[in-house]
PDB file of N, CA and C in Angstrom:
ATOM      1  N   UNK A   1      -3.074  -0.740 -30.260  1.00  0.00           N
ATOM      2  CA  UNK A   1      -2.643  -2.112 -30.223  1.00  0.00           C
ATOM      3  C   UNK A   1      -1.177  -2.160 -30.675  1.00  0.00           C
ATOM      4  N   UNK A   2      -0.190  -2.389 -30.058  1.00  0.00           N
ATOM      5  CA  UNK A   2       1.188  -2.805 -29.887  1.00  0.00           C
ATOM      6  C   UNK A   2       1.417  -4.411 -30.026  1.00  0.00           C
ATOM      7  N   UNK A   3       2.402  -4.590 -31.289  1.00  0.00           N
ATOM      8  CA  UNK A   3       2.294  -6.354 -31.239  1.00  0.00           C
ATOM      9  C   UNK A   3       3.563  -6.300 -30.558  1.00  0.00           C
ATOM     10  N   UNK A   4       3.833  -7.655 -29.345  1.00  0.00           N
ATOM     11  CA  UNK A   4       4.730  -8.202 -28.823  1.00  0.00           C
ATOM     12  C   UNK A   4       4.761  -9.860 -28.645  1.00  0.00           C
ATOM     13  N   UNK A   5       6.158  -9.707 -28.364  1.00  0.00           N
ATOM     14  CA  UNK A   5       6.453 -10.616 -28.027  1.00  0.00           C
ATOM     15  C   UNK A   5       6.590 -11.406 -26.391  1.00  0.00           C
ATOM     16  N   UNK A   6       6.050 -12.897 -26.863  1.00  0.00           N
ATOM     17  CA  UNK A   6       5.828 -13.412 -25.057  1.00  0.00           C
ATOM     18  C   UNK A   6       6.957 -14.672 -24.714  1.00  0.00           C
ATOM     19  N   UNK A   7       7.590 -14.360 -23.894  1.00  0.00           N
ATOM     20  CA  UNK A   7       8.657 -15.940 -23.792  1.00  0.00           C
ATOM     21  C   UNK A   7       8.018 -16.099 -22.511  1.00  0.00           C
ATOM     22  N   UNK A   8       7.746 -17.837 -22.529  1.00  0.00           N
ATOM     23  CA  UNK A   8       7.478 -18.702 -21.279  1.00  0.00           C
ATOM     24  C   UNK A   8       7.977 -19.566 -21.647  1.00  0.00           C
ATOM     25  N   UNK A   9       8.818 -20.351 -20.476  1.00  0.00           N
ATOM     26  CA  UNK A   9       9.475 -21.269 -20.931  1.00  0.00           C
ATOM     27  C   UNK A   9      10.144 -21.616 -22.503  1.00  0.00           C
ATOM     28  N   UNK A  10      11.075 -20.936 -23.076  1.00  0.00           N
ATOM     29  CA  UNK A  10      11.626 -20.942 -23.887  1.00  0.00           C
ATOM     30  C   UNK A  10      10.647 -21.067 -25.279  1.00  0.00           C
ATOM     31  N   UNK A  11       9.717 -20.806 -25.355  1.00  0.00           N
ATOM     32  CA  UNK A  11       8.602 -20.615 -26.373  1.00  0.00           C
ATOM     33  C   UNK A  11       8.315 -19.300 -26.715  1.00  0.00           C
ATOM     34  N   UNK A  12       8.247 -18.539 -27.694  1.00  0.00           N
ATOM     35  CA  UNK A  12       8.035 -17.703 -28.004  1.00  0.00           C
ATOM     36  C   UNK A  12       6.802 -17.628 -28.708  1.00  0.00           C
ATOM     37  N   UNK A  13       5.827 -16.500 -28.316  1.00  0.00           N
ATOM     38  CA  UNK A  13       4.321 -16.280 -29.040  1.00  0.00           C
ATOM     39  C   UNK A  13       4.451 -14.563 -29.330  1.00  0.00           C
ATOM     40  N   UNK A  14       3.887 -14.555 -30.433  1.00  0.00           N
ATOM     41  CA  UNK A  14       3.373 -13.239 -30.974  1.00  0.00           C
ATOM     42  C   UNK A  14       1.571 -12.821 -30.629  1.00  0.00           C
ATOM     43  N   UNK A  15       1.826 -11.356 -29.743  1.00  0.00           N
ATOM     44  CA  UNK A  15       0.824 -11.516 -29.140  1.00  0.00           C
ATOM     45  C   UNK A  15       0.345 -10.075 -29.691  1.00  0.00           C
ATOM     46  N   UNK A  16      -0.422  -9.262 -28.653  1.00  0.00           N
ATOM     47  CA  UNK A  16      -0.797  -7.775 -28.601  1.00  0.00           C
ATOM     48  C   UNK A  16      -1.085  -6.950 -27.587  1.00  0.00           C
ATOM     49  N   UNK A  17      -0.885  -5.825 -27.306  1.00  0.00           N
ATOM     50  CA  UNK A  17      -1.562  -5.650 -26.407  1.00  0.00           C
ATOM     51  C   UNK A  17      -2.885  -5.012 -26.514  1.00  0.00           C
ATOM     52  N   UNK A  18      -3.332  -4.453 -25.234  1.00  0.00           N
ATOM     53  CA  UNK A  18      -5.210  -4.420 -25.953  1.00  0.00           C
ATOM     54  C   UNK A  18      -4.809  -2.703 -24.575  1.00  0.00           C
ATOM     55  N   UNK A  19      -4.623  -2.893 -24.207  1.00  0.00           N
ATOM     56  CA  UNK A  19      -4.398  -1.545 -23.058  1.00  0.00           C
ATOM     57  C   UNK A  19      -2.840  -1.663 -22.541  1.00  0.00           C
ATOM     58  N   UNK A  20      -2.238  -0.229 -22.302  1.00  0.00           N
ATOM     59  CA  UNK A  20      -0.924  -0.156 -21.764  1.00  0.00           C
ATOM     60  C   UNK A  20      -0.977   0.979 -20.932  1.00  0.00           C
ATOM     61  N   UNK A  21      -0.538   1.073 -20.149  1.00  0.00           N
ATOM     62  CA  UNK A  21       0.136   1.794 -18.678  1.00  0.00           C
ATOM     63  C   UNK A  21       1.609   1.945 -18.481  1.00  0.00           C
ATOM     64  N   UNK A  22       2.389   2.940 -17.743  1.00  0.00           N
ATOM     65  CA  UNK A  22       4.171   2.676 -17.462  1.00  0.00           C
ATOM     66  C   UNK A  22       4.403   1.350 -16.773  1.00  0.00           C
ATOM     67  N   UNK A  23       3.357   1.084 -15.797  1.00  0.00           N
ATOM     68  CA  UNK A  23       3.470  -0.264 -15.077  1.00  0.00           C
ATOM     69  C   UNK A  23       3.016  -1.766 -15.553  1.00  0.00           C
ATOM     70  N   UNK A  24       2.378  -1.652 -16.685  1.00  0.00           N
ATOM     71  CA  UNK A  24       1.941  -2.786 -17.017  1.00  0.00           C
ATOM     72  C   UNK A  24       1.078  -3.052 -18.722  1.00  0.00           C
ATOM     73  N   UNK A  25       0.305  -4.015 -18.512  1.00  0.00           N
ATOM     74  CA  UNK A  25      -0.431  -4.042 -19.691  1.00  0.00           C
ATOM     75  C   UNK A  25      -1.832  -5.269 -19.500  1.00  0.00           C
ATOM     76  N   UNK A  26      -2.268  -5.307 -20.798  1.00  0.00           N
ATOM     77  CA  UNK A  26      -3.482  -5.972 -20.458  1.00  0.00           C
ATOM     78  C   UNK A  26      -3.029  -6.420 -22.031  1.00  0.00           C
ATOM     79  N   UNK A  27      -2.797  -7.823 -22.221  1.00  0.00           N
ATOM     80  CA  UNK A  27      -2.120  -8.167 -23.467  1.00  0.00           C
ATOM     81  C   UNK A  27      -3.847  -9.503 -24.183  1.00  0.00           C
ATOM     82  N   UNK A  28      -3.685  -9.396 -25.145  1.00  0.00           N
ATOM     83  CA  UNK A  28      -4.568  -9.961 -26.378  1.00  0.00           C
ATOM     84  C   UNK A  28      -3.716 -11.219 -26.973  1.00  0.00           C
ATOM     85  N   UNK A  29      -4.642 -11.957 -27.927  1.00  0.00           N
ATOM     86  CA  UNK A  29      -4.052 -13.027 -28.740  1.00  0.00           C
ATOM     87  C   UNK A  29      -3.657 -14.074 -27.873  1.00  0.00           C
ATOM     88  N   UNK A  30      -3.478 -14.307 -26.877  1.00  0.00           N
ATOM     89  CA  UNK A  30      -3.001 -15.253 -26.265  1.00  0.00           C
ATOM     90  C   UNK A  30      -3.795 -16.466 -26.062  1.00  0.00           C
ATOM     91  N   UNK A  31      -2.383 -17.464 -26.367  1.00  0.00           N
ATOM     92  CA  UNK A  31      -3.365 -19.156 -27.249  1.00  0.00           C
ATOM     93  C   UNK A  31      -2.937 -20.034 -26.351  1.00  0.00           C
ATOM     94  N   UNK A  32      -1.977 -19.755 -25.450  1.00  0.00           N
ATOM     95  CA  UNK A  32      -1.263 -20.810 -24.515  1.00  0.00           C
ATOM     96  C   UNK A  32      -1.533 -20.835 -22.914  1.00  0.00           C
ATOM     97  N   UNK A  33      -1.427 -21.715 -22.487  1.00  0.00           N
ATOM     98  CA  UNK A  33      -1.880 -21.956 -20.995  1.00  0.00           C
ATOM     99  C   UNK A  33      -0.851 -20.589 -19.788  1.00  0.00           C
ATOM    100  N   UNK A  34      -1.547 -19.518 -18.894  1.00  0.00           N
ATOM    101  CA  UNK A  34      -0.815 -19.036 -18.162  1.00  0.00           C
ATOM    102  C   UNK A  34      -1.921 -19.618 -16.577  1.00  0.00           C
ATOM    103  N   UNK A  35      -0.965 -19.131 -15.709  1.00  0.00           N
ATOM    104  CA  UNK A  35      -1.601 -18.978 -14.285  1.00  0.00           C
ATOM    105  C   UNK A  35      -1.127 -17.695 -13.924  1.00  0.00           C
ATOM    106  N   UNK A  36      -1.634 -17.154 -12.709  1.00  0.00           N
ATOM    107  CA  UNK A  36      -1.475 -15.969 -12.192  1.00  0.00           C
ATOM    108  C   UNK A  36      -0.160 -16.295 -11.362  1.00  0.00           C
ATOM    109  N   UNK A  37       0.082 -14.888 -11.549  1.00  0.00           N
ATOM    110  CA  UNK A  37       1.858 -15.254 -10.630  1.00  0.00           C
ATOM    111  C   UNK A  37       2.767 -15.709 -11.088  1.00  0.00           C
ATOM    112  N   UNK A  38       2.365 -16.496 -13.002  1.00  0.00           N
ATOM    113  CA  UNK A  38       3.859 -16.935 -13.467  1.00  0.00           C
ATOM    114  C   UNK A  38       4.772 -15.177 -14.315  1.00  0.00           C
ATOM    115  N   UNK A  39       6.192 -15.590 -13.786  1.00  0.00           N
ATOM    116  CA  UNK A  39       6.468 -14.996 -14.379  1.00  0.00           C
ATOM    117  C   UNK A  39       7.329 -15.025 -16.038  1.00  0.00           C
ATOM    118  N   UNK A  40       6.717 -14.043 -17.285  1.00  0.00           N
ATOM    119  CA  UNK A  40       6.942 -13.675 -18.422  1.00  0.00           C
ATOM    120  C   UNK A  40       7.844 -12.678 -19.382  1.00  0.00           C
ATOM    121  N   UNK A  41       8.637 -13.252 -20.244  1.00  0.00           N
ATOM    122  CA  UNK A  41       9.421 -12.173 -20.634  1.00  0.00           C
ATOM    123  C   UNK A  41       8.389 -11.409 -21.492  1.00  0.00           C
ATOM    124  N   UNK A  42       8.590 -10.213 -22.408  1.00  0.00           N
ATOM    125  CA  UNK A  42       7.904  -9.149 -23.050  1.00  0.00           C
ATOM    126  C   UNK A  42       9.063  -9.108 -23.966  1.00  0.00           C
ATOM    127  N   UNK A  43       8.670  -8.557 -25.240  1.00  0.00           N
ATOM    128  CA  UNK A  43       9.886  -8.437 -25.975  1.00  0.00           C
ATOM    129  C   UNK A  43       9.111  -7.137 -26.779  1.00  0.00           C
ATOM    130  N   UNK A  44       9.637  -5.872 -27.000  1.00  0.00           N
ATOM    131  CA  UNK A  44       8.740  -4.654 -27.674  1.00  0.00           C
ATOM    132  C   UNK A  44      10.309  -4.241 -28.548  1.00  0.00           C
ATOM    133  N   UNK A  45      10.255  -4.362 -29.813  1.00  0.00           N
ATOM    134  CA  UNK A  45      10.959  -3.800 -30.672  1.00  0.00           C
ATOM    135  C   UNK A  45      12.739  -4.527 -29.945  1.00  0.00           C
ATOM    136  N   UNK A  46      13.452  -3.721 -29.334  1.00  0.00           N
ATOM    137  CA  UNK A  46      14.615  -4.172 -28.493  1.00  0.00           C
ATOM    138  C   UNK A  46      14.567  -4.384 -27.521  1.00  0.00           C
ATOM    139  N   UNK A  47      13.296  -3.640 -26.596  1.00  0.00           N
ATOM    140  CA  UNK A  47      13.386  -3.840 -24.839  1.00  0.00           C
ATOM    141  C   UNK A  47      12.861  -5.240 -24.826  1.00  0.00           C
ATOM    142  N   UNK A  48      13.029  -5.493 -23.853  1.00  0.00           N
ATOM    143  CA  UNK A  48      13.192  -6.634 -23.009  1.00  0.00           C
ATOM    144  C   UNK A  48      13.115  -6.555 -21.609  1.00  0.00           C
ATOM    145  N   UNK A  49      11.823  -7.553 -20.997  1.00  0.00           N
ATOM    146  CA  UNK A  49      11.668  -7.102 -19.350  1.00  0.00           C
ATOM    147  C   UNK A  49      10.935  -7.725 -18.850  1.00  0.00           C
ATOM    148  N   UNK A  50      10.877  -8.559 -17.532  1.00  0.00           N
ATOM    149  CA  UNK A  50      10.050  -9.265 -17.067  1.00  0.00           C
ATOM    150  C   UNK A  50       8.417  -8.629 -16.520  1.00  0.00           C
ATOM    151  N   UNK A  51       7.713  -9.233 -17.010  1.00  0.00           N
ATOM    152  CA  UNK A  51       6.242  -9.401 -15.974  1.00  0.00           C
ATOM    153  C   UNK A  51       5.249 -10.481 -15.556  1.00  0.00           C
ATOM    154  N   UNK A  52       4.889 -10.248 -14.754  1.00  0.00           N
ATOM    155  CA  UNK A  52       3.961 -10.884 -14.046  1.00  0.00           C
ATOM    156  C   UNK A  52       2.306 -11.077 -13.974  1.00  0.00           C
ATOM    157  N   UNK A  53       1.862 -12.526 -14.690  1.00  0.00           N
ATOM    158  CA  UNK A  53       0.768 -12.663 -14.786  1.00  0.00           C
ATOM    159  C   UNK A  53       0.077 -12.255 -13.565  1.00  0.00           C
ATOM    160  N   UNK A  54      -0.889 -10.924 -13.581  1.00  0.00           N
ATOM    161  CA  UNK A  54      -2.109 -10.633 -12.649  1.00  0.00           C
ATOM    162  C   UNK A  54      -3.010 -11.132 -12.293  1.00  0.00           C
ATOM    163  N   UNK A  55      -3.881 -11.790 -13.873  1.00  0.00           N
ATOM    164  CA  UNK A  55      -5.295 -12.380 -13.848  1.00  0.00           C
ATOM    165  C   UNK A  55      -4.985 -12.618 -15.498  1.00  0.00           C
ATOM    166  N   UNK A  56      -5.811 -13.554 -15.061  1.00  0.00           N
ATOM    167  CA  UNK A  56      -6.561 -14.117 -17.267  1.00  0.00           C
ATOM    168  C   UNK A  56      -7.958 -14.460 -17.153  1.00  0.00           C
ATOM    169  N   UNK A  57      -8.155 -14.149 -18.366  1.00  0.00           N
ATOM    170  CA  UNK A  57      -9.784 -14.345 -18.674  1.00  0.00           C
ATOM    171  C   UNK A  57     -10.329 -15.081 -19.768  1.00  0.00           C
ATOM    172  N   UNK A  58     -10.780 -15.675 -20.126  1.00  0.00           N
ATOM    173  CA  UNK A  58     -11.132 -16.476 -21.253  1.00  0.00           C
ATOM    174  C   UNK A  58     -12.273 -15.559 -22.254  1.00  0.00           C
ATOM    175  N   UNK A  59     -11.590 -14.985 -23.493  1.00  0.00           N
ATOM    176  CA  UNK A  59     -12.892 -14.290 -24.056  1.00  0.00           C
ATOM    177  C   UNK A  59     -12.708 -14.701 -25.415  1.00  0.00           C
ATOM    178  N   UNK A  60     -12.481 -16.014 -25.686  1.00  0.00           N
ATOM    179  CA  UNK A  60     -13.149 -17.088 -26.914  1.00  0.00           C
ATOM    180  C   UNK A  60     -12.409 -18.242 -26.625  1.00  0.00           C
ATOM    181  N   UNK A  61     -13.341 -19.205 -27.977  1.00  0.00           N
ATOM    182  CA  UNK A  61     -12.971 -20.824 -26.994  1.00  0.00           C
ATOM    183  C   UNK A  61     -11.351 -21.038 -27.432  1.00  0.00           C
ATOM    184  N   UNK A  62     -10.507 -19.847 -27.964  1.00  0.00           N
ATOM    185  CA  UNK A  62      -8.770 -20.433 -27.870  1.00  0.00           C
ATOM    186  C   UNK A  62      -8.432 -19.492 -27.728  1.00  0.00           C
ATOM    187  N   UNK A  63      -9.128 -18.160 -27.273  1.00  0.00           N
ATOM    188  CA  UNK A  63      -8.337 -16.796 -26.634  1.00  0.00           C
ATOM    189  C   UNK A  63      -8.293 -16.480 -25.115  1.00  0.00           C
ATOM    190  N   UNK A  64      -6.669 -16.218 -24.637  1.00  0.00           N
ATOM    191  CA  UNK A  64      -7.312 -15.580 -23.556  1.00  0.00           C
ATOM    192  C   UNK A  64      -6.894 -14.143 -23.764  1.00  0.00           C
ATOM    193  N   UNK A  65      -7.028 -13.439 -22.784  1.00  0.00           N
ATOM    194  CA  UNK A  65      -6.645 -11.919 -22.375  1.00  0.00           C
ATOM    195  C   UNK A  65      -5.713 -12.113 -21.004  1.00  0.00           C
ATOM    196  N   UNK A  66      -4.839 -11.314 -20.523  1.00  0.00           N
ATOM    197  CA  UNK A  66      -3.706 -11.457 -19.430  1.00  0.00           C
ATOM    198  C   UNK A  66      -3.616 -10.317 -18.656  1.00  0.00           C
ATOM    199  N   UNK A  67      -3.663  -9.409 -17.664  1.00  0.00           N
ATOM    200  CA  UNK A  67      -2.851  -8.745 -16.972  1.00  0.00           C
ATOM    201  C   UNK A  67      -1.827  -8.941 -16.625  1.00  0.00           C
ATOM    202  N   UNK A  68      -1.035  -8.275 -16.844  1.00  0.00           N
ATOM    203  CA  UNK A  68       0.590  -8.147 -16.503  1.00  0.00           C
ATOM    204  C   UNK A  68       1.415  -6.965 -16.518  1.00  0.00           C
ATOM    205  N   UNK A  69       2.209  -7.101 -14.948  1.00  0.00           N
ATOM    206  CA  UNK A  69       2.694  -5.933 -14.222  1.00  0.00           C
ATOM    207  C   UNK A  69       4.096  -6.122 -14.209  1.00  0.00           C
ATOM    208  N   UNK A  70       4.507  -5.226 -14.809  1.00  0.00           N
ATOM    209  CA  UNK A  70       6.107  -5.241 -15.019  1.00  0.00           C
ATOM    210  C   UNK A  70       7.252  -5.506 -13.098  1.00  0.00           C
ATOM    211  N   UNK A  71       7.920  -6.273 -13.708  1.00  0.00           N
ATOM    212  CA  UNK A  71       8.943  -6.357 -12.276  1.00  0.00           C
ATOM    213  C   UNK A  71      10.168  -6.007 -12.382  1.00  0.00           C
ATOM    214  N   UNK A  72      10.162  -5.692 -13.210  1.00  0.00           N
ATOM    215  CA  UNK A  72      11.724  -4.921 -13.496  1.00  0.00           C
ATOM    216  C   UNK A  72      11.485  -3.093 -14.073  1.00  0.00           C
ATOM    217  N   UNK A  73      12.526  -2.223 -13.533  1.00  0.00           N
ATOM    218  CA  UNK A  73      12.214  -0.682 -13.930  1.00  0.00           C
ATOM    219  C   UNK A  73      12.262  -0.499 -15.580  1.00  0.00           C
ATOM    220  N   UNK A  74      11.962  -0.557 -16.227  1.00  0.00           N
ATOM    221  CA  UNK A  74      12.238  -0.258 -18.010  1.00  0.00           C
ATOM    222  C   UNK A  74      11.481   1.296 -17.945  1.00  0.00           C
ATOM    223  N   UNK A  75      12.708   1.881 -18.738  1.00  0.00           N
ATOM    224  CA  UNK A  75      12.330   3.530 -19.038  1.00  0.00           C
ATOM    225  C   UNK A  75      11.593   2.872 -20.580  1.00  0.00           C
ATOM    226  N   UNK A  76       9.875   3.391 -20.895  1.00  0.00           N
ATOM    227  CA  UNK A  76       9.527   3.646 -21.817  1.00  0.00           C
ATOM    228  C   UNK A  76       9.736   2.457 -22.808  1.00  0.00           C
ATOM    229  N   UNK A  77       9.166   1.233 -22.276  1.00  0.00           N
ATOM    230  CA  UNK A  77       9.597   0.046 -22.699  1.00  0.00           C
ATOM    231  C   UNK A  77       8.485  -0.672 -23.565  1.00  0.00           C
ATOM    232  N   UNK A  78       7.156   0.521 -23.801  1.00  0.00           N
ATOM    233  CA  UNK A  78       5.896   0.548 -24.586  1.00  0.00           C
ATOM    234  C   UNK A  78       6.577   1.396 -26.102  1.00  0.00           C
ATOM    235  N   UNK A  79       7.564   2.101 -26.163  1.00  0.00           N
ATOM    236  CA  UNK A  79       8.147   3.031 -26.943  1.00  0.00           C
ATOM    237  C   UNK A  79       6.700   4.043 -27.538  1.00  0.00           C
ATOM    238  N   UNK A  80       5.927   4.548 -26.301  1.00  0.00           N
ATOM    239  CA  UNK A  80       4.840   5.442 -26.625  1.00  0.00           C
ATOM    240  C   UNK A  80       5.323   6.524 -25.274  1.00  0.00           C
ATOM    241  N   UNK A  81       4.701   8.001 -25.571  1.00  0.00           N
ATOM    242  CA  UNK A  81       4.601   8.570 -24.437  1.00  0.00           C
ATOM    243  C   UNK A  81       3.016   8.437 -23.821  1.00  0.00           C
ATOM    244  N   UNK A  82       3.336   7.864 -22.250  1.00  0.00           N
ATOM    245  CA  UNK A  82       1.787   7.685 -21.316  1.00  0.00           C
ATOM    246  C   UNK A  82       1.981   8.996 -20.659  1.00  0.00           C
ATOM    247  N   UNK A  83       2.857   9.926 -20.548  1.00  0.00           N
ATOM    248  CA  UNK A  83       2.369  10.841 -19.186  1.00  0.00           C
ATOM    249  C   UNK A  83       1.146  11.662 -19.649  1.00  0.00           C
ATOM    250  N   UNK A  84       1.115  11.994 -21.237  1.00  0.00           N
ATOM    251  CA  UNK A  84      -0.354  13.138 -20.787  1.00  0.00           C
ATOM    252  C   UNK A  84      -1.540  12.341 -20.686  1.00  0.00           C
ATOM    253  N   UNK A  85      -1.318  10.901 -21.232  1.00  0.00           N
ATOM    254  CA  UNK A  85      -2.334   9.917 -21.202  1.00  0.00           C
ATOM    255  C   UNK A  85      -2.761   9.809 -20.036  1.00  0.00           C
ATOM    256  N   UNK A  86      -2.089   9.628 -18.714  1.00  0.00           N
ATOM    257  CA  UNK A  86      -2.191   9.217 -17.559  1.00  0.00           C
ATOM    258  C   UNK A  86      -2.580  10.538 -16.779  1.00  0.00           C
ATOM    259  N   UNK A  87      -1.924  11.373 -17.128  1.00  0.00           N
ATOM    260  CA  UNK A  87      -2.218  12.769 -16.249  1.00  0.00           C
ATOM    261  C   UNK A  87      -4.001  13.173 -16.833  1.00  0.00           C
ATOM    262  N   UNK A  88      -4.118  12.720 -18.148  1.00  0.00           N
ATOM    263  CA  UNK A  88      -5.505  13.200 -18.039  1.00  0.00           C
ATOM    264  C   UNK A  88      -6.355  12.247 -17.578  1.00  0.00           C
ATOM    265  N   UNK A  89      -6.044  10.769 -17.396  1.00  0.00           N
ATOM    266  CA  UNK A  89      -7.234  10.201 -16.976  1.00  0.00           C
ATOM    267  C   UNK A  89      -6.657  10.183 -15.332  1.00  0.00           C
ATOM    268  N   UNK A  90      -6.166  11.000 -15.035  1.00  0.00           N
ATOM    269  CA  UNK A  90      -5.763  11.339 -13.336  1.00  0.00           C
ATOM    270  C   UNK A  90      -7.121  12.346 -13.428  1.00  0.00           C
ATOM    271  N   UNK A  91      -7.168  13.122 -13.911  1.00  0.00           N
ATOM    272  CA  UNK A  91      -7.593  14.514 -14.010  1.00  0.00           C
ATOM    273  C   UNK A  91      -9.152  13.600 -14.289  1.00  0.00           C
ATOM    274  N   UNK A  92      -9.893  13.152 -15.056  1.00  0.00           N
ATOM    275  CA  UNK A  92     -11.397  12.243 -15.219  1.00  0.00           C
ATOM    276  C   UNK A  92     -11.323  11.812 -14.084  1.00  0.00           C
ATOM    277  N   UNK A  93     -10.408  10.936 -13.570  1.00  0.00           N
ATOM    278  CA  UNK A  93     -11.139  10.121 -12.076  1.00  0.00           C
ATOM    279  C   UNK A  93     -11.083  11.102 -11.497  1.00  0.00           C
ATOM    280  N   UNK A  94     -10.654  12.061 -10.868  1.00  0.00           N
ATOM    281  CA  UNK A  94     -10.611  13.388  -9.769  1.00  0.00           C
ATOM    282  C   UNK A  94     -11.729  13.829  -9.776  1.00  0.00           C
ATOM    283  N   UNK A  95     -12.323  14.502 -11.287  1.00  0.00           N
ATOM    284  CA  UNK A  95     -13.353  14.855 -11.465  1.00  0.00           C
ATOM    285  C   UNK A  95     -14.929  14.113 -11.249  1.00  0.00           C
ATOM    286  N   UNK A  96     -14.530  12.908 -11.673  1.00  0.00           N
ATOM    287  CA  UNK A  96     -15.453  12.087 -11.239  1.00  0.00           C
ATOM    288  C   UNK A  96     -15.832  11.716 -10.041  1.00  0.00           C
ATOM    289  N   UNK A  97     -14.571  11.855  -9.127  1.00  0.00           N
ATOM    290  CA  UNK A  97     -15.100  11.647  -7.697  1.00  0.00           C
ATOM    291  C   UNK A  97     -15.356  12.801  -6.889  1.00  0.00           C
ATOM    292  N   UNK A  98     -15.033  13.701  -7.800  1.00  0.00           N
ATOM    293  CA  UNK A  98     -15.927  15.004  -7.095  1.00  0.00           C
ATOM    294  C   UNK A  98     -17.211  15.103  -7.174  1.00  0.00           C
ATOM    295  N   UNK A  99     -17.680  15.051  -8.671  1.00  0.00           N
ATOM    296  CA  UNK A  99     -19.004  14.811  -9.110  1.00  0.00           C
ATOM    297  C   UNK A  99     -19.694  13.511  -7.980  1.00  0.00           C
ATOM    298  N   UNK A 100     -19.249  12.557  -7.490  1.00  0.00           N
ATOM    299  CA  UNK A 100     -19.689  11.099  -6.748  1.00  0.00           C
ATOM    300  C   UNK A 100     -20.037  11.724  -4.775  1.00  0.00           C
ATOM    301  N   UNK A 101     -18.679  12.392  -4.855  1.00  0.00           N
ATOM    302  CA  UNK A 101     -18.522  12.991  -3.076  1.00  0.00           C
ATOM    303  C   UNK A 101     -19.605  14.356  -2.877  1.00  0.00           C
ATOM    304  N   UNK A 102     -19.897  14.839  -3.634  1.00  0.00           N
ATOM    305  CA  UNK A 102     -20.678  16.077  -3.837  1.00  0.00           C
ATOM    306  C   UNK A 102     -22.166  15.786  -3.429  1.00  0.00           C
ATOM    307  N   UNK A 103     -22.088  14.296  -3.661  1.00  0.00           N
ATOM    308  CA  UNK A 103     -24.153  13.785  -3.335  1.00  0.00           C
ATOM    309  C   UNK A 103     -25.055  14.989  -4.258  1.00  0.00           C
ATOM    310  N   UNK A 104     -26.424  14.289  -4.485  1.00  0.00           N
ATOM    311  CA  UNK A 104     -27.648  15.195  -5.245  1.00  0.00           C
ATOM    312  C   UNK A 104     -27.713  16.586  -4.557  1.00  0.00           C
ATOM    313  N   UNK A 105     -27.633  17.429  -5.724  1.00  0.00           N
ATOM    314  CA  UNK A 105     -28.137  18.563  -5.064  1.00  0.00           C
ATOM    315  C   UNK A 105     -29.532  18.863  -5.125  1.00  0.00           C
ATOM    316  N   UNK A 106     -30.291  19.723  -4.136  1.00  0.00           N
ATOM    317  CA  UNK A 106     -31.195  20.342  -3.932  1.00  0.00           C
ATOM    318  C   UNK A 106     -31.597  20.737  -5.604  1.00  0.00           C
ATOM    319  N   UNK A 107     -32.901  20.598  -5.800  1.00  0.00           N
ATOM    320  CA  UNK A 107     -33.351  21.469  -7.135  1.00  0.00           C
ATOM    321  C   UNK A 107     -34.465  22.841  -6.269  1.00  0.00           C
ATOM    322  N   UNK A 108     -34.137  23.537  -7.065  1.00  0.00           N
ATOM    323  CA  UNK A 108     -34.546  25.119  -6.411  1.00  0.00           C
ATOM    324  C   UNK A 108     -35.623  25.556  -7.760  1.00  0.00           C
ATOM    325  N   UNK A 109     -36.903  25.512  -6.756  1.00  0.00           N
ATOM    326  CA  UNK A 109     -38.138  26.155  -7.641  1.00  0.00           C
ATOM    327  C   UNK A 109     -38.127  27.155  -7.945  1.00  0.00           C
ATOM    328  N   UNK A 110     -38.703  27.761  -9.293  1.00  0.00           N
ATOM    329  CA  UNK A 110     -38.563  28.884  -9.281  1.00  0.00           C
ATOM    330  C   UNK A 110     -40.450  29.443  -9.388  1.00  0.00           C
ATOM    331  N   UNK A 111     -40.682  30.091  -8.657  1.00  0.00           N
ATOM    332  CA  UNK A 111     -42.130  30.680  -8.892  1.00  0.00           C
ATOM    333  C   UNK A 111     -42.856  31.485  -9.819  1.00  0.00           C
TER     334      UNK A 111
END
């Protein structure tokens, strides 16, 4: 969990995030009205960078949750490293859809 900052319309909220990616995030705490498609500043330590509401979800009666996909390039604008993060859950889904494409195998009696 990463706390940030959210500007909409010249309002500033202190938020979190709940999951992060190079492309985006899935942000927490959020008390104020969004729609999908508006676009949001991010504020992480110094960076600064626009994104774009994906989807929201309501998960209590004054919380929501947000997807949001960055629209501008920011090098490392989570100030975490994702590549082995990402390269290994590259490496789980691969595996997993091998395990899925493979179908039941035969069980072989033994006498």
């Amino acid at each position: 969990m990463l706390p940030v900052k959210v500007s909409i319309d010249k309002a500033i909220y202190l938020v979190h995030t709940v999951d992060i990616t190079t492309t985006g995030a899935r942000l927490g705490a959020l008390q104020t009205q969004l729609l999908p498609g508006m676009i949001i500043g991010l504020q992480r330590g110094t960076q600064k960078a626009k994104f774009r509401i994906k989807w929201i979800r309501q998960v209590g009666p004054k919380e929501l949750h947000a997807g949001v996909e960055s629209i501008e390039p920011t090098n490392n604008f989570w100030g975490v490293d994702l590549a082995d993060r990402e390269h290994e859950a590259a490496k789980d889904f691969q595996a997993l859809m091998t395990l899925l494409s493979d179908g039941p195998k035969p069980v072989k009696k033994s006498c």
